[in-house]
Protein backbone atom coordinates (compact mmCIF):
# COMPACT_ATOMS: atom_id res chain seq x y z
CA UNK A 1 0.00 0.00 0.00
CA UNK A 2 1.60 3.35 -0.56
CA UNK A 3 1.96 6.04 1.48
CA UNK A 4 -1.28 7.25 3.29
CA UNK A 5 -1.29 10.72 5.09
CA UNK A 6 -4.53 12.42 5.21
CA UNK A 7 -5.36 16.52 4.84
CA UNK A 8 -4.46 16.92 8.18
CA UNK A 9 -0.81 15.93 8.58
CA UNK A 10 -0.42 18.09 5.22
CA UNK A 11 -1.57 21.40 6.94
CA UNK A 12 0.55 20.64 9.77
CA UNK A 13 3.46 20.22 7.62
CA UNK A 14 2.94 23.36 5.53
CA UNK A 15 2.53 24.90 8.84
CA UNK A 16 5.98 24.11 10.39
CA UNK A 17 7.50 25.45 6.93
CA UNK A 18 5.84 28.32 6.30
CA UNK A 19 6.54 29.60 10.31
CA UNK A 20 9.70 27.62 10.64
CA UNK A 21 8.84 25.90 13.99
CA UNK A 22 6.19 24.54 15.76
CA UNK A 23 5.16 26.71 18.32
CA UNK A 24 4.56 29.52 15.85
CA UNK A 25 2.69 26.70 13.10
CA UNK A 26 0.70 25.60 16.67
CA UNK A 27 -0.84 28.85 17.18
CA UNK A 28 -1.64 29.43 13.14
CA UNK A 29 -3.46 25.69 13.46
CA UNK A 30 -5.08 26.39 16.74
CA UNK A 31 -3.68 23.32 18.28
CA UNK A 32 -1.36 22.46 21.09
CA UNK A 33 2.43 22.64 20.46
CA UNK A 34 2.99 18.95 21.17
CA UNK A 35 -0.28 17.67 19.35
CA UNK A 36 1.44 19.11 16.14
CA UNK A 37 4.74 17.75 16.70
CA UNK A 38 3.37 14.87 17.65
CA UNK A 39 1.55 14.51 14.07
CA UNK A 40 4.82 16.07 12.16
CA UNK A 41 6.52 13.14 13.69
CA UNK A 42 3.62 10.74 12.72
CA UNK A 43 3.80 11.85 8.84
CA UNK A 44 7.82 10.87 8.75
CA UNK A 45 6.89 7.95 10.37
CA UNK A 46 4.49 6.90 7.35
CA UNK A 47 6.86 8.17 4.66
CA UNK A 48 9.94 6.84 6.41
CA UNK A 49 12.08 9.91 6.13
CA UNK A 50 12.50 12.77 7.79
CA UNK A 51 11.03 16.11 6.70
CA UNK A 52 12.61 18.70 8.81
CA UNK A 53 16.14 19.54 10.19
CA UNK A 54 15.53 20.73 14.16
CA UNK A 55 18.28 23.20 15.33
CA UNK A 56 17.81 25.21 18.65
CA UNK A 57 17.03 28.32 16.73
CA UNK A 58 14.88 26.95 13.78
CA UNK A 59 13.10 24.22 12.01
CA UNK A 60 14.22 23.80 8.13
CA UNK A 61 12.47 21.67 5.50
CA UNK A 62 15.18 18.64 4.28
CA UNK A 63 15.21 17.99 0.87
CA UNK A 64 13.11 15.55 0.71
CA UNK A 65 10.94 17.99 3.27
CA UNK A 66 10.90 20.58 0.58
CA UNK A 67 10.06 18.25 -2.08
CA UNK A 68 7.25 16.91 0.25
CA UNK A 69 5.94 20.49 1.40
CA UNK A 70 5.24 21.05 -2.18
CA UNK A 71 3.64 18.89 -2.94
CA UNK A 72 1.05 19.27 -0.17
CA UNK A 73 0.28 22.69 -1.38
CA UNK A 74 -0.59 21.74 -4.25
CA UNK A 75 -2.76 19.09 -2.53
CA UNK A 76 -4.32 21.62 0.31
CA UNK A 77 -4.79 24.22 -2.62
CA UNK A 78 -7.18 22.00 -5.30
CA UNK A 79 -8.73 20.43 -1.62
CA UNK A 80 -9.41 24.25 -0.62
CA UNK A 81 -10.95 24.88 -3.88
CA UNK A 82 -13.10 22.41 -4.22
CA UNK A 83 -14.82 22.77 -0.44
CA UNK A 84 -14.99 26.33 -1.79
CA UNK A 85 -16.92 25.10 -4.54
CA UNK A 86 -19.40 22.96 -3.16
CA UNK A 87 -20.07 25.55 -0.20
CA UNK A 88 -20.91 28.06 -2.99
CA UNK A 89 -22.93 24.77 -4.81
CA UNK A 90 -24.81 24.64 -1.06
CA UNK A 91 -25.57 28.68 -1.38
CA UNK A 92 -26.97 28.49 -5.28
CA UNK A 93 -23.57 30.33 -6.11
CA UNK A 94 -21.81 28.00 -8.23
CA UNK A 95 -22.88 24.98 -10.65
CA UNK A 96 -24.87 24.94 -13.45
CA UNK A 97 -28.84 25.82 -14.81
CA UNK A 98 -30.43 24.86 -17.87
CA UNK A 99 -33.08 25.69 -19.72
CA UNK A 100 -34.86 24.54 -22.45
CA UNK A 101 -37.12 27.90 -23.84
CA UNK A 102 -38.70 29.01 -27.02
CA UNK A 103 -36.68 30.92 -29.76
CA UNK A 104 -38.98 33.80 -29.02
CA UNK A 105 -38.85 33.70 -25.87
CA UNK A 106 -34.98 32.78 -25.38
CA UNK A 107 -34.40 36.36 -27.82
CA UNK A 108 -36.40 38.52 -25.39
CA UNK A 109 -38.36 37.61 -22.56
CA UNK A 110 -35.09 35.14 -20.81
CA UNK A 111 -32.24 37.77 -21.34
CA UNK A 112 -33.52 40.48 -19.06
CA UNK A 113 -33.82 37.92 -16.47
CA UNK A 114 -30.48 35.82 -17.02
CA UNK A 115 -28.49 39.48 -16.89
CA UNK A 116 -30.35 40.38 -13.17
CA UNK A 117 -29.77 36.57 -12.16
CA UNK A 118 -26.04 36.35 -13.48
CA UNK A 119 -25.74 39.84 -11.57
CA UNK A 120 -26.23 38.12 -7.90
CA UNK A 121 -25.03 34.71 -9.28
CA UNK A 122 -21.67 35.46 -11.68
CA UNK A 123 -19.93 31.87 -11.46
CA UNK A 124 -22.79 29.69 -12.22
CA UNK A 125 -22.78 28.70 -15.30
CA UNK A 126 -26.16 29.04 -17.84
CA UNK A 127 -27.05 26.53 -20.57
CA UNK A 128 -29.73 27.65 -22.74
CA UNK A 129 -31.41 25.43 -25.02
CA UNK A 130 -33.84 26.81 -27.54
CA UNK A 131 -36.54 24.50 -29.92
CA UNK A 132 -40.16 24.27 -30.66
CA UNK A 133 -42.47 23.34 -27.90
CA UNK A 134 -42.32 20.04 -28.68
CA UNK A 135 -39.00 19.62 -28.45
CA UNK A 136 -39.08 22.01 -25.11
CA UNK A 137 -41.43 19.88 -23.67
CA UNK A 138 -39.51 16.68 -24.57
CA UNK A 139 -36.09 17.79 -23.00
CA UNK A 140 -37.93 19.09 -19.72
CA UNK A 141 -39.47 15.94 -19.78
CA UNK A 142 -36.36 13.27 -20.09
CA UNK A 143 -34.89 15.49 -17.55
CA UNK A 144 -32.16 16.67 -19.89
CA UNK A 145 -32.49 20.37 -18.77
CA UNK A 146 -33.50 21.45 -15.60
CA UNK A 147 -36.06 23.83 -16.41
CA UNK A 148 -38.19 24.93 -19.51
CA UNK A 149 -40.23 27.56 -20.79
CA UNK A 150 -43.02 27.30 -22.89
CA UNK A 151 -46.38 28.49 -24.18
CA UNK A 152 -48.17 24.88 -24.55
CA UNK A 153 -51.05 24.33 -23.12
CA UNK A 154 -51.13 20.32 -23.17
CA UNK A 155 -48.94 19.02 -21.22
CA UNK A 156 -47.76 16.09 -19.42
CA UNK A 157 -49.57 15.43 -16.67
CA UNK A 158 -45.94 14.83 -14.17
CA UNK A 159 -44.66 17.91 -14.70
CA UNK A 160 -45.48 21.24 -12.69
CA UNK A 161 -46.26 24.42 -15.06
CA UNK A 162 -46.23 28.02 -13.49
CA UNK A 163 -47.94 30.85 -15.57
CA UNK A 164 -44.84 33.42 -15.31
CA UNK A 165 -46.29 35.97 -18.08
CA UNK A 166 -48.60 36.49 -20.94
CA UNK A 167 -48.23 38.45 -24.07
CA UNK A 168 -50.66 39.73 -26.45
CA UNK A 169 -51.27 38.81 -30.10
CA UNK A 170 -50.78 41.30 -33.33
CA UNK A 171 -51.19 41.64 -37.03
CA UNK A 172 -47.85 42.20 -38.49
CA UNK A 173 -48.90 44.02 -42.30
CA UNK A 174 -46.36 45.80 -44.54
CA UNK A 175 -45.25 49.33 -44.02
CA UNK A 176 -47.70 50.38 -46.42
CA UNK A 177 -50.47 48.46 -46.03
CA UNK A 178 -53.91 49.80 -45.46
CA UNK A 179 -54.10 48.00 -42.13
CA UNK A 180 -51.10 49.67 -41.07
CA UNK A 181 -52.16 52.84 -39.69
CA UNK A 182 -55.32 51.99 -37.76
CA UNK A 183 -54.95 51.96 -33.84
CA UNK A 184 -56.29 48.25 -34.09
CA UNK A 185 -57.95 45.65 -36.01
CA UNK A 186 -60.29 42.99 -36.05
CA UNK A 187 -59.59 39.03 -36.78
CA UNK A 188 -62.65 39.36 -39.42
CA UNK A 189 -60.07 42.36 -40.96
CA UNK A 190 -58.10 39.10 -42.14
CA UNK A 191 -60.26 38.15 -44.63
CA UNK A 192 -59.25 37.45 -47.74
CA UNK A 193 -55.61 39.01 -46.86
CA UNK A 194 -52.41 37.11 -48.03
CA UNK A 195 -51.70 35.49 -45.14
CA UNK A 196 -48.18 34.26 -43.93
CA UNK A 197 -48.19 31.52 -41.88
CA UNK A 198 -45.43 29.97 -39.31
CA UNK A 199 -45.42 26.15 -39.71
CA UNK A 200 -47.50 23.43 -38.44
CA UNK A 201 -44.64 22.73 -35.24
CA UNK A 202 -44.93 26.26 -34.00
CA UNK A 203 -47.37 27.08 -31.18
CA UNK A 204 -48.36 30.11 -32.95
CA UNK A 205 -49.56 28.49 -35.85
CA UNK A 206 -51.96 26.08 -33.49
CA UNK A 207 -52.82 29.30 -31.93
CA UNK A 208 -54.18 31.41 -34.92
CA UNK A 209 -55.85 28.37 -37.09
CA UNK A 210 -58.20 27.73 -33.91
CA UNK A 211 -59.46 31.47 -34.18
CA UNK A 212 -59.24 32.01 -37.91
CA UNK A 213 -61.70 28.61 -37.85
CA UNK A 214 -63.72 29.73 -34.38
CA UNK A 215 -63.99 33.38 -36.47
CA UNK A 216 -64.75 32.27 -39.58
CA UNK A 217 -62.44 34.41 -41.20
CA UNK A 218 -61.48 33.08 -45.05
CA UNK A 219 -57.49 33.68 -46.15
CA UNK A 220 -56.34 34.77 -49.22
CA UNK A 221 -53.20 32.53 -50.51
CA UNK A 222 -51.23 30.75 -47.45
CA UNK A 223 -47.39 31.29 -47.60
CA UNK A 224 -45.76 28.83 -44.93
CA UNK A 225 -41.99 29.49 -42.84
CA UNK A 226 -40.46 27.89 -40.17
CA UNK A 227 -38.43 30.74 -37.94
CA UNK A 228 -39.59 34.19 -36.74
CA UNK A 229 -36.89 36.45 -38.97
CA UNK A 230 -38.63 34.08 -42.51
CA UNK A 231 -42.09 35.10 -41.45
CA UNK A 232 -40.92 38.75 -40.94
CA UNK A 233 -39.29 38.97 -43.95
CA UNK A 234 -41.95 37.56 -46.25
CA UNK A 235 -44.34 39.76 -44.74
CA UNK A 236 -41.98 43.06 -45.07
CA UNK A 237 -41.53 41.76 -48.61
CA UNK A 238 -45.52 42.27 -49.38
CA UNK A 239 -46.55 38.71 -49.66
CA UNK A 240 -49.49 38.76 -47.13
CA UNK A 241 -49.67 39.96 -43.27
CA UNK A 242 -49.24 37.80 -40.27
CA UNK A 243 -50.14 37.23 -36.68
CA UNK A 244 -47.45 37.02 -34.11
CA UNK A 245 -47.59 37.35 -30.60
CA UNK A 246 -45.59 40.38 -28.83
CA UNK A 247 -42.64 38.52 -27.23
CA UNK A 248 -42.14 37.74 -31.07
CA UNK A 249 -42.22 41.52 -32.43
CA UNK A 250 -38.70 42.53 -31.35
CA UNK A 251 -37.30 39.87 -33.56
CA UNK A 252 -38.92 41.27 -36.61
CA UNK A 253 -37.62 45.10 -36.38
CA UNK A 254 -34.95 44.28 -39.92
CA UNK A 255 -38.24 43.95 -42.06
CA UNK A 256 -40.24 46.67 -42.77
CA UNK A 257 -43.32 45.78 -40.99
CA UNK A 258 -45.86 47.49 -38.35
CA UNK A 259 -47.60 45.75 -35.57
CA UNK A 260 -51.34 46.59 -35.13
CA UNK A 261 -53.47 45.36 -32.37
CA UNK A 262 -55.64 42.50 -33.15
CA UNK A 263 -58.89 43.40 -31.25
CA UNK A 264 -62.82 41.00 -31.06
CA UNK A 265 -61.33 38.80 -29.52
CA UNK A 266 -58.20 39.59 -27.51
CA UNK A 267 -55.43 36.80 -28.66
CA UNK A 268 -53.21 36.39 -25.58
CA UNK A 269 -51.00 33.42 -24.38
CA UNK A 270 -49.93 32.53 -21.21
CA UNK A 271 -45.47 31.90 -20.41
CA UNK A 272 -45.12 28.51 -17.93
CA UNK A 273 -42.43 27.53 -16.39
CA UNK A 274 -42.13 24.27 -16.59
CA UNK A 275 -40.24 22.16 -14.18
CA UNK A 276 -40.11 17.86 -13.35
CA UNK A 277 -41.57 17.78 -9.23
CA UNK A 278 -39.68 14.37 -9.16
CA UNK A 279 -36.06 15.96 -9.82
CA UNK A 280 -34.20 17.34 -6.98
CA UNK A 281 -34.22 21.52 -7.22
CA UNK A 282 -30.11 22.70 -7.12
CA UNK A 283 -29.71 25.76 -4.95
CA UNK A 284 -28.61 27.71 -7.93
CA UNK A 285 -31.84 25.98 -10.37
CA UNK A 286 -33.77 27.42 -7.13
CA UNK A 287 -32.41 30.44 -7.20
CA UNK A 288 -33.67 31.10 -11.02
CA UNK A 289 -36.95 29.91 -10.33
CA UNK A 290 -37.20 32.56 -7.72
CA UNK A 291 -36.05 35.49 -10.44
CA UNK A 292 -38.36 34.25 -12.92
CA UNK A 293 -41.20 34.15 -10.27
CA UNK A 294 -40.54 37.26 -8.63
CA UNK A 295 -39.42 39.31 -12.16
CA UNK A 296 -41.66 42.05 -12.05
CA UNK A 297 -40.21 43.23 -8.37
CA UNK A 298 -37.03 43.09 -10.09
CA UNK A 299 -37.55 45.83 -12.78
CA UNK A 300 -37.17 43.81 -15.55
CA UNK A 301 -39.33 44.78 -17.93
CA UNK A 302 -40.81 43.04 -20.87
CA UNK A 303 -41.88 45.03 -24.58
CA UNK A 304 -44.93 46.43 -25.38
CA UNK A 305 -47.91 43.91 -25.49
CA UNK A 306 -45.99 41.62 -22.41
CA UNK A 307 -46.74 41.82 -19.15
CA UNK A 308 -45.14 39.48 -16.05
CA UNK A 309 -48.08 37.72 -14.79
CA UNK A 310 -50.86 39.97 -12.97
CA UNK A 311 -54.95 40.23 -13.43
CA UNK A 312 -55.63 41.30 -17.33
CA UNK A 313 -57.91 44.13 -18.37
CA UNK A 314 -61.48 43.56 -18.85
CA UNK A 315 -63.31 42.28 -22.16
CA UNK A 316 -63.24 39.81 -24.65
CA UNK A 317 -60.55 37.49 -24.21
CA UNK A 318 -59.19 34.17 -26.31
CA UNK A 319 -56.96 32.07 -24.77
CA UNK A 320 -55.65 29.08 -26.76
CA UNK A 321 -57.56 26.51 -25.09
CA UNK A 322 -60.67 28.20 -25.65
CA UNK A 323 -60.11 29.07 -29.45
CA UNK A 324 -62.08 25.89 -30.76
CA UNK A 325 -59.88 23.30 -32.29
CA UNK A 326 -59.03 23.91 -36.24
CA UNK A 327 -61.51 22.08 -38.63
């Protein structure tokens, strides 16, 4: 077996080299003068040599002490830093969050919040994970991420969802469109309009075929895109107009588009947090749960047509689960 000294005998052997005797390195280690030599003579015993040349004035390293001394502080050093680690673990100041999110909602709603959270929390590390709801869902889920956000409404029945925020719906028209100066429009407006529509994956295309059937409102030709920025820029480019939810808006401002308030009803979605009960909560995953919970006393606000989660205004309002189902 080779030679086994423990964390202990290495402190007290830094400590009789860095103070050059014992009853200095006793005080330092708040132990008795003869305890330490004792355990000094206890680590030579184990490594069979000795470590330190004892003269009546001082106490020198030998060679083999010096060699021995550092190699303990390298020891004590990692040792130190990894306590140091896992005490800041214990406090939700070090390790590691992620989060599976929407694109939309990973370009503007989950910034704001990372910045304020990274601000109290600046060594733990964030992994964010962006895909379609399904795929949010699905990582949430198998437990590969730790947290998710989402706008789905059917979910699985084991995991715990948390409305965080809501944002409202709007019709995104060309510059020059005739729908682009009024204060607000009506779904029934749509009709007959070009219409650009985000694929069958995205939540926002579930969302606005239940009301387009619920309103009866007819489209003129259907052009189809997967991401936010394609949408945008077909609709900029005059091929039809669009609806997109606010959270969505600040990722079309290249395209030369306006947003106009879809009005009769209201189109507004609801932000979860979603979250696996059965998976132990890190300090530090606590810790974001708290920011994204408590946002709005934070001051981080959210564009126009957002809100963190609090009472809406009165009137007609359309949720997704109470749009109808399409066809």
């Amino acid at each position: 077996m080779g030679i086994d000294v423990g964390i202990r005998h290495l402190r007290a052997v830094v400590a009789v080299a860095d103070e050059s005797g014992y009853s200095a390195a006793a005080a330092r280690l708040h132990t008795a003068q003869s305890s330490l030599s004792r355990t000094v003579q206890d680590v030579e015993r184990r490594i069979g040599v000795r470590l330190f040349e004892r003269t009546t004035r001082s106490v020198v390293p030998t060679r083999e002490g010096a060699e021995f001394c550092l190699l303990a502080r390298g020891v004590l050093a990692e040792h130190d830093r990894a306590l140091a680690h896992f005490e800041g673990f214990l406090r939700g100041e070090r390790g590691t969050v992620s989060v599976a999110v929407l694109p939309s909602l990973a370009a503007t709603l989950l910034p704001p919040v990372l910045a304020a959270y990274r601000a109290a929390r600046p060594d733990v590390a964030v992994e964010v994970r962006d895909g379609l709801a399904a795929e949010v869902t699905a990582l949430v889920l198998s437990g590969a991420v730790d947290l998710a956000l989402t706008v789905a409404d059917d979910l699985p029945a084991a995991l715990q969802a948390v409305t965080i925020a809501e944002d409202d719906y709007f019709l995104l028209v060309p510059a020059r469109h005739a729908l682009a100066t009024r204060p607000a429009v009506t779904w029934a407006d749509l009709g007959g309009e070009p219409f650009v529509a985000f694929d069958h994956a995205s939540s926002i295309r579930t969302f606005t075929d239940r009301v387009l059937v619920r309103e009866q409102v007819p489209l003129g030709p259907v052009t189809e895109a997967r991401n936010v920025g394609s949408v945008a820029g077909l609709v900029g480019a005059g091929l039809g107009v669009s609806v997109v939810p606010a959270l969505v808006l600040p990722m079309t401002g290249f395209a030369d588009v306006v947003a106009v308030p879809l009005r009769d009803p209201v189109g507004r979605r609801a932000v979860r947090l979603l979250r696996d009960p059965r998976r132990p909560v890190a300090p530090a995953v606590a810790g974001l749960v708290t920011m994204l919970a408590d946002a709005a006393t934070h001051g981080i606000r959210l564009p126009a047509g957002a809100r963190w989660t609090e009472p809406g205004p009165p009137g007609p309002r359309l949720s997704p689960s109470s749009a109808g189902a399409p066809g």
